[in-house]
Protein backbone atom coordinates (compact mmCIF):
# COMPACT_ATOMS: atom_id res chain seq x y z
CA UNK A 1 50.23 236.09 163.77
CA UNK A 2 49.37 239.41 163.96
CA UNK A 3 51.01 240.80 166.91
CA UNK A 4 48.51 243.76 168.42
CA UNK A 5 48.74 242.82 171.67
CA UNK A 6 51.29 240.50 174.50
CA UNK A 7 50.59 236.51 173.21
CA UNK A 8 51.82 233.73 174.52
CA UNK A 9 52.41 230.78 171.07
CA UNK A 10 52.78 227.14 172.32
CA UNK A 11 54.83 225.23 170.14
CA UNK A 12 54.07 221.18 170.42
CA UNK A 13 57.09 219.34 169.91
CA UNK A 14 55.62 216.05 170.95
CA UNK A 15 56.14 212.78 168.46
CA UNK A 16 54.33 209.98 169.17
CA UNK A 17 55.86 206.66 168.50
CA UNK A 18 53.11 204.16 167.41
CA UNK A 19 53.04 200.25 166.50
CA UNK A 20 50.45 199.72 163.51
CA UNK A 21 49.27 196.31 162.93
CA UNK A 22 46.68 195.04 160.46
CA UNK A 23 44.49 191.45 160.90
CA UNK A 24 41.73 190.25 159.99
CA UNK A 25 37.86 190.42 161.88
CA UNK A 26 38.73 186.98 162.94
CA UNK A 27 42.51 187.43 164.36
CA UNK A 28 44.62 186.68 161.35
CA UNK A 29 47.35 188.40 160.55
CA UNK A 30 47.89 189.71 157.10
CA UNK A 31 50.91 189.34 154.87
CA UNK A 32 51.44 193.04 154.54
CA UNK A 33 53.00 192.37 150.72
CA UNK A 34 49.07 192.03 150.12
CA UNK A 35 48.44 195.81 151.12
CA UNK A 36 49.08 199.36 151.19
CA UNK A 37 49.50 201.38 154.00
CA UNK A 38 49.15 204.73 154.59
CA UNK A 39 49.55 207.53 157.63
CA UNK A 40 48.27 211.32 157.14
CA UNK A 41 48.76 210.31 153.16
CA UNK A 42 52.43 209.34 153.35
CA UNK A 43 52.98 205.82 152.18
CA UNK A 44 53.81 204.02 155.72
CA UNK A 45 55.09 200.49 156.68
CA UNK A 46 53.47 198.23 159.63
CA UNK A 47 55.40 198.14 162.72
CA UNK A 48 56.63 201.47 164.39
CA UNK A 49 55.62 204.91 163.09
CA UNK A 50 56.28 208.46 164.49
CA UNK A 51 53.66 210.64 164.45
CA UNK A 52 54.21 214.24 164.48
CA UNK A 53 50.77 215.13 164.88
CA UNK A 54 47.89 215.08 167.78
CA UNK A 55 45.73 212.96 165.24
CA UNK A 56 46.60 210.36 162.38
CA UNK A 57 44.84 209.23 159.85
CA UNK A 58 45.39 205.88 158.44
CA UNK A 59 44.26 204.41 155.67
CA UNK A 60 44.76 200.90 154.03
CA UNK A 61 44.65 199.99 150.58
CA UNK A 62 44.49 196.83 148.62
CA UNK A 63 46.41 195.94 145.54
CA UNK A 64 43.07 197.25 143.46
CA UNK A 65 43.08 200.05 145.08
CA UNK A 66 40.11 199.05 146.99
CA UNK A 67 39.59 200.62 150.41
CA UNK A 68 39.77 198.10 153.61
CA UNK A 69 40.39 200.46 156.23
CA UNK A 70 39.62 204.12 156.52
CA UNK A 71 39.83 205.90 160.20
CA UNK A 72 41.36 208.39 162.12
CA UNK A 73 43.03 208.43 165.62
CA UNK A 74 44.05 210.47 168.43
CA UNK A 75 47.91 209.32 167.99
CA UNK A 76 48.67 210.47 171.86
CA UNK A 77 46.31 208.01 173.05
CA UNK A 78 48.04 204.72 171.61
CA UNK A 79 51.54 203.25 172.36
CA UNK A 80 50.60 200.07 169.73
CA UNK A 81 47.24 200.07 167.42
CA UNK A 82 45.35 197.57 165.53
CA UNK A 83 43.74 197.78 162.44
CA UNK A 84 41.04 195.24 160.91
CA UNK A 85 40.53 194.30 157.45
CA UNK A 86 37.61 192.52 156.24
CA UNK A 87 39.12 190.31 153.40
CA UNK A 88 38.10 186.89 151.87
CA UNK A 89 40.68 183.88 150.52
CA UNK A 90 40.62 182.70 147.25
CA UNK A 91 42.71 179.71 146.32
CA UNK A 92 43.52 178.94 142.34
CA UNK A 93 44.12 175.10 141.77
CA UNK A 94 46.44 174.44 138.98
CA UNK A 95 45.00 170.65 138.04
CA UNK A 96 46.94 170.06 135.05
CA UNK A 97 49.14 167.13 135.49
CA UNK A 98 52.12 168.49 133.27
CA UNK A 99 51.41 172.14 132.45
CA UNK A 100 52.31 175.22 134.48
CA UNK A 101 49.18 178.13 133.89
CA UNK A 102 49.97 181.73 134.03
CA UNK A 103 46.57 183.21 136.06
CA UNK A 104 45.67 187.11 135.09
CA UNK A 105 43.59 188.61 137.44
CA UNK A 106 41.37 192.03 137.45
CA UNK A 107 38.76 193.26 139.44
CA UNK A 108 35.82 193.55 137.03
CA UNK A 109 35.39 197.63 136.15
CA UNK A 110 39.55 198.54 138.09
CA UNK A 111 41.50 198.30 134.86
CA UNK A 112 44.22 196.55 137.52
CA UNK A 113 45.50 193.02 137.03
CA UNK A 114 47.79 190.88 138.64
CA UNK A 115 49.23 188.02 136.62
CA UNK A 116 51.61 184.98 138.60
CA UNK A 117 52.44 181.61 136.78
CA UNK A 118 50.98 178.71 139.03
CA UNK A 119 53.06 175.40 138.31
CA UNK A 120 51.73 171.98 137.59
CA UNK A 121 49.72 169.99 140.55
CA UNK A 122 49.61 173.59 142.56
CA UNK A 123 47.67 176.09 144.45
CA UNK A 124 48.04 179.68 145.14
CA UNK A 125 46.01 181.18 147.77
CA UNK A 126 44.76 185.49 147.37
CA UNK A 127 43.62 187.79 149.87
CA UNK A 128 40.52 190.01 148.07
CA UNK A 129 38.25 192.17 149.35
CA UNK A 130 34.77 190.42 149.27
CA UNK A 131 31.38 190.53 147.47
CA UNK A 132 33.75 192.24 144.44
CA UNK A 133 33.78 190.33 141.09
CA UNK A 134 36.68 188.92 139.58
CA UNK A 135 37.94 188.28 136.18
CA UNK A 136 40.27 185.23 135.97
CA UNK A 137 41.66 184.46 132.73
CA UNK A 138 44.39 181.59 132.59
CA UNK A 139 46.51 181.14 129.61
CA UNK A 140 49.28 178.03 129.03
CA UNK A 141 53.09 178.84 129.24
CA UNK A 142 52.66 179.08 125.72
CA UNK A 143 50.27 182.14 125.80
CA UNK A 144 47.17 179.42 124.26
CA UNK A 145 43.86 181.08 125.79
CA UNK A 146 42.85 178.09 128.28
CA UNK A 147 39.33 179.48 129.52
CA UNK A 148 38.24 182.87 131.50
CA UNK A 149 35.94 183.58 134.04
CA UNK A 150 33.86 185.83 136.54
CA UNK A 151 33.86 184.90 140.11
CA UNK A 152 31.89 186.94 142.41
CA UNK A 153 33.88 186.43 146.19
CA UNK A 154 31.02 185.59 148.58
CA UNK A 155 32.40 183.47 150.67
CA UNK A 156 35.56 183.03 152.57
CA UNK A 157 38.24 180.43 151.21
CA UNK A 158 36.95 180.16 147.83
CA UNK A 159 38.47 177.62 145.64
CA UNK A 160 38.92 178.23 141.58
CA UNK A 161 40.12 174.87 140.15
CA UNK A 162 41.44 174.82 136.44
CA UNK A 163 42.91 172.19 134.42
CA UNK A 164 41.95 168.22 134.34
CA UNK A 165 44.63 166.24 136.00
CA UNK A 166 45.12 162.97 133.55
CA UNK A 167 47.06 159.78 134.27
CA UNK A 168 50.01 158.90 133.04
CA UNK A 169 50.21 157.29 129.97
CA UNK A 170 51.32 153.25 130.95
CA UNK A 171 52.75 152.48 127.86
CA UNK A 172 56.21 152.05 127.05
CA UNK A 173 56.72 150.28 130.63
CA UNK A 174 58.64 147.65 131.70
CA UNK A 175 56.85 143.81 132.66
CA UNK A 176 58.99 141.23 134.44
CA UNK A 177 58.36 137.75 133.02
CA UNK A 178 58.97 134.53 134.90
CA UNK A 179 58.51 131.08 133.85
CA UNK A 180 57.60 127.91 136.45
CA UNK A 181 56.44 124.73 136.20
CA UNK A 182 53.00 124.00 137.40
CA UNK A 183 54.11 123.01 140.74
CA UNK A 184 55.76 126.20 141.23
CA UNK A 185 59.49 125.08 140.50
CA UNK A 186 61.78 128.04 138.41
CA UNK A 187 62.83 126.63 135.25
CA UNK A 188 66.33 127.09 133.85
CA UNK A 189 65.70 129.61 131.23
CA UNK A 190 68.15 127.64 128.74
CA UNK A 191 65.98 125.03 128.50
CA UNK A 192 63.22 126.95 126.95
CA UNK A 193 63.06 130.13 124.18
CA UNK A 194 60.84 132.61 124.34
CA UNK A 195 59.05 134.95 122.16
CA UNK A 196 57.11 138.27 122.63
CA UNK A 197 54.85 138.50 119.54
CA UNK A 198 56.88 136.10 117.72
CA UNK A 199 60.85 138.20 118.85
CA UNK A 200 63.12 135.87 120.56
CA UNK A 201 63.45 137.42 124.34
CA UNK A 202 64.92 137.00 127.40
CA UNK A 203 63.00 136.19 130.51
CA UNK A 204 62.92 138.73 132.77
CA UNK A 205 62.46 142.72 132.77
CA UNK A 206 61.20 143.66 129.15
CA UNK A 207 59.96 146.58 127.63
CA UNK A 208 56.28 146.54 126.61
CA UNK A 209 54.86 148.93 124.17
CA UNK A 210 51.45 147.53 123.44
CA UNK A 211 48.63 146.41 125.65
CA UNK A 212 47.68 143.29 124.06
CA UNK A 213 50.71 140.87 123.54
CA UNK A 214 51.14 137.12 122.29
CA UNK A 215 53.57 135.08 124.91
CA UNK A 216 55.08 131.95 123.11
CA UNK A 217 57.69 129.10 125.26
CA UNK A 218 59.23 126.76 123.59
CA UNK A 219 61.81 123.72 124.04
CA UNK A 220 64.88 122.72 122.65
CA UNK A 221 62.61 121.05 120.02
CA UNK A 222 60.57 123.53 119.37
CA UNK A 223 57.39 122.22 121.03
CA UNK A 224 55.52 125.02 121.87
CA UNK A 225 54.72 124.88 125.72
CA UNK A 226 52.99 127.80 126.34
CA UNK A 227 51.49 130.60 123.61
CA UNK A 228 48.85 132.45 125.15
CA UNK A 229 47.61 136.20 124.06
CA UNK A 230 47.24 138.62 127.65
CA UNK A 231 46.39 142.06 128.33
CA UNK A 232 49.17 143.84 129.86
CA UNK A 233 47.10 146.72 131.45
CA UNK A 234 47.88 147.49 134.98
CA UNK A 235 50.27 144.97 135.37
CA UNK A 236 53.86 145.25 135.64
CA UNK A 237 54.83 141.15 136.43
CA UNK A 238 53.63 138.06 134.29
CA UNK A 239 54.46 134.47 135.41
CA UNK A 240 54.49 131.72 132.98
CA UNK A 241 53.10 128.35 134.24
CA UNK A 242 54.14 124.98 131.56
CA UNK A 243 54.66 122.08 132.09
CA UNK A 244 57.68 120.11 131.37
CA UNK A 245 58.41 116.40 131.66
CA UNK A 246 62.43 114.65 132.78
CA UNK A 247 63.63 112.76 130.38
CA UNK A 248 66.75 110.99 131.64
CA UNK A 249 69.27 108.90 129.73
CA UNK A 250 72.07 107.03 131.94
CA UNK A 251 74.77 104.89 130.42
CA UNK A 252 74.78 101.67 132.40
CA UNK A 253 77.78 100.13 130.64
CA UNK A 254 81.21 100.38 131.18
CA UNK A 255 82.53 102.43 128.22
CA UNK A 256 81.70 106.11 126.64
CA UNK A 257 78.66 105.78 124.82
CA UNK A 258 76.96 108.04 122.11
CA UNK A 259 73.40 108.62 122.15
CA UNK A 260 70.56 110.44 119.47
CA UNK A 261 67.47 112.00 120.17
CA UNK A 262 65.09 112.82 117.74
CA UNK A 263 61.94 114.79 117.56
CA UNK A 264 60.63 115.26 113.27
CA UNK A 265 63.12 116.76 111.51
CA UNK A 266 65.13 117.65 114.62
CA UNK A 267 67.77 116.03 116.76
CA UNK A 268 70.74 116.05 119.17
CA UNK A 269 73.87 114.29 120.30
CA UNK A 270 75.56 113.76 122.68
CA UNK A 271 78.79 111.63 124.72
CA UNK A 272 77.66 110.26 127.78
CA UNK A 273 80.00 108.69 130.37
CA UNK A 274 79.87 105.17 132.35
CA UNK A 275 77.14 105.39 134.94
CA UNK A 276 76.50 109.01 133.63
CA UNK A 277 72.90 110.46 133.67
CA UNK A 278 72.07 113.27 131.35
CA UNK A 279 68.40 114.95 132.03
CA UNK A 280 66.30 116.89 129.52
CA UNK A 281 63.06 118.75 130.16
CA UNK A 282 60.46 118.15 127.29
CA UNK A 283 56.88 118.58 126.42
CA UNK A 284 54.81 115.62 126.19
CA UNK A 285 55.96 113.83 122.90
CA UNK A 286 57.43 111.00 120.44
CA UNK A 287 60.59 111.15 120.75
């Protein structure tokens, strides 16, 4: 100042205490991780600010760089102030059943890029200023290329969708078997054996690697019953229908008695006792 004559110098002291907020055109507010804000050029966090000066200007700033906002303000005049953004969604699918991606993104012509891993069965949703092309190039876990491309953001909640999902493969898996009569009675699985492409089994919960199979039941004298080939796709219980005859020896006399049966080459034996009756469930035969 030069001092030639009597002058009177006002010094303004004031600070004005401002709220900043930042949403969207249509009322949404913004994660403010997404963006950079900034007050007079001094990097500046949403919420309360003190300005030190009659006018601020504020600018915001995307993670490219880009510019959303751009304004100045007569900082007296506002206790709380809102800022709008005009930004667009994009949401990358991760379709892949069993692989996690890792999704590299750059605004075509920034030389910026953002790069996040996006798990299995997943989505990630981006906030990007619009009607700017993006480069998306995905790669596996394993750094394999998967695919690359351009996306120009023209429309609000865009969707990007890579990866096939595919179905689990069925096979080993485990088939319960049950065996009845025709007439829906359980049979007494001692009675019969019973073979899963020609392996002795057990009834019941088995593990199935193939999808065609050969089923075989057979009695005690090895009459086969039931031998049947099935597809096991898209099932996970089989029930066995045979049928089996009684065949019932009782021992009318007064003593102990011993008693043969015979089918071919085969036979058993057995004690039966007075008045006793001893059952056996067959196939049709000649016994």
């Amino acid at each position: 100042i030069a001092l030639t004559t009597d002058r009177v110098v006002m010094l303004d002291t004031t600070y004005h205490d401002v709220y900043f907020s930042v949403f969207t055109y249509d009322g949404l507010g913004i994660d403010h991780d997404l963006i950079r804000f900034y007050i007079n050029g001094e990097r500046k966090d949403f919420g309360f600010n003190t300005i030190q000066s009659e006018t601020a200007h504020l600018v915001v700033l995307d993670f490219f760089n880009n510019t959303l906002a751009n304004e100045t303000i007569d900082a007296s005049a506002y206790s709380e102030y809102n800022l709008f953004v005009e930004i667009y969604s994009m949401i990358i699918l991760n379709q892949f059943t069993y692989e996690d991606i890792l999704v590299n993104i750059t605004q075509v012509g920034s030389g910026i890029w953002m790069a996040q891993v996006i798990p299995k069965q997943f989505g990630l949703t981006y906030r990007f200023l619009p009607n700017i092309e993006y480069n998306i190039t995905v790669y596996f876990t394993n750094a394999t290329l998967y695919g690359s491309r351009i996306v120009n953001l023209t429309d609000n909640s865009h969707i990007e969708s890579f990866g096939v999902p595919t179905t689990p493969p069925e096979y080993p898996k485990d088939i319960y078997f049950g065996v009845y009569t025709t007439t829906g009675l359980g049979i007494d699985h001692d009675l019969v054996r019973f073979y899963i492409d020609g392996n002795r089994t057990n009834f019941g919960f088995n593990i199935i690697e193939d999808m065609i199979i050969t089923l075989t039941v057979k009695d005690f004298f090895n009459t086969t019953l039931f031998n049947q080939i099935i597809n096991t796709s898209g099932i996970n219980e089989y029930d066995i229908l045979i049928t089996l005859y009684s065949l019932k020896i009782k021992n009318e006399t007064r003593v102990s008695a011993n008693y043969t049966l015979k089918l071919g080459g085969l036979e058993t034996t057995g004690w039966i006792l007075p008045e006793e009756i001893v059952e056996y469930q067959l196939a049709t035969n000649n016994f």
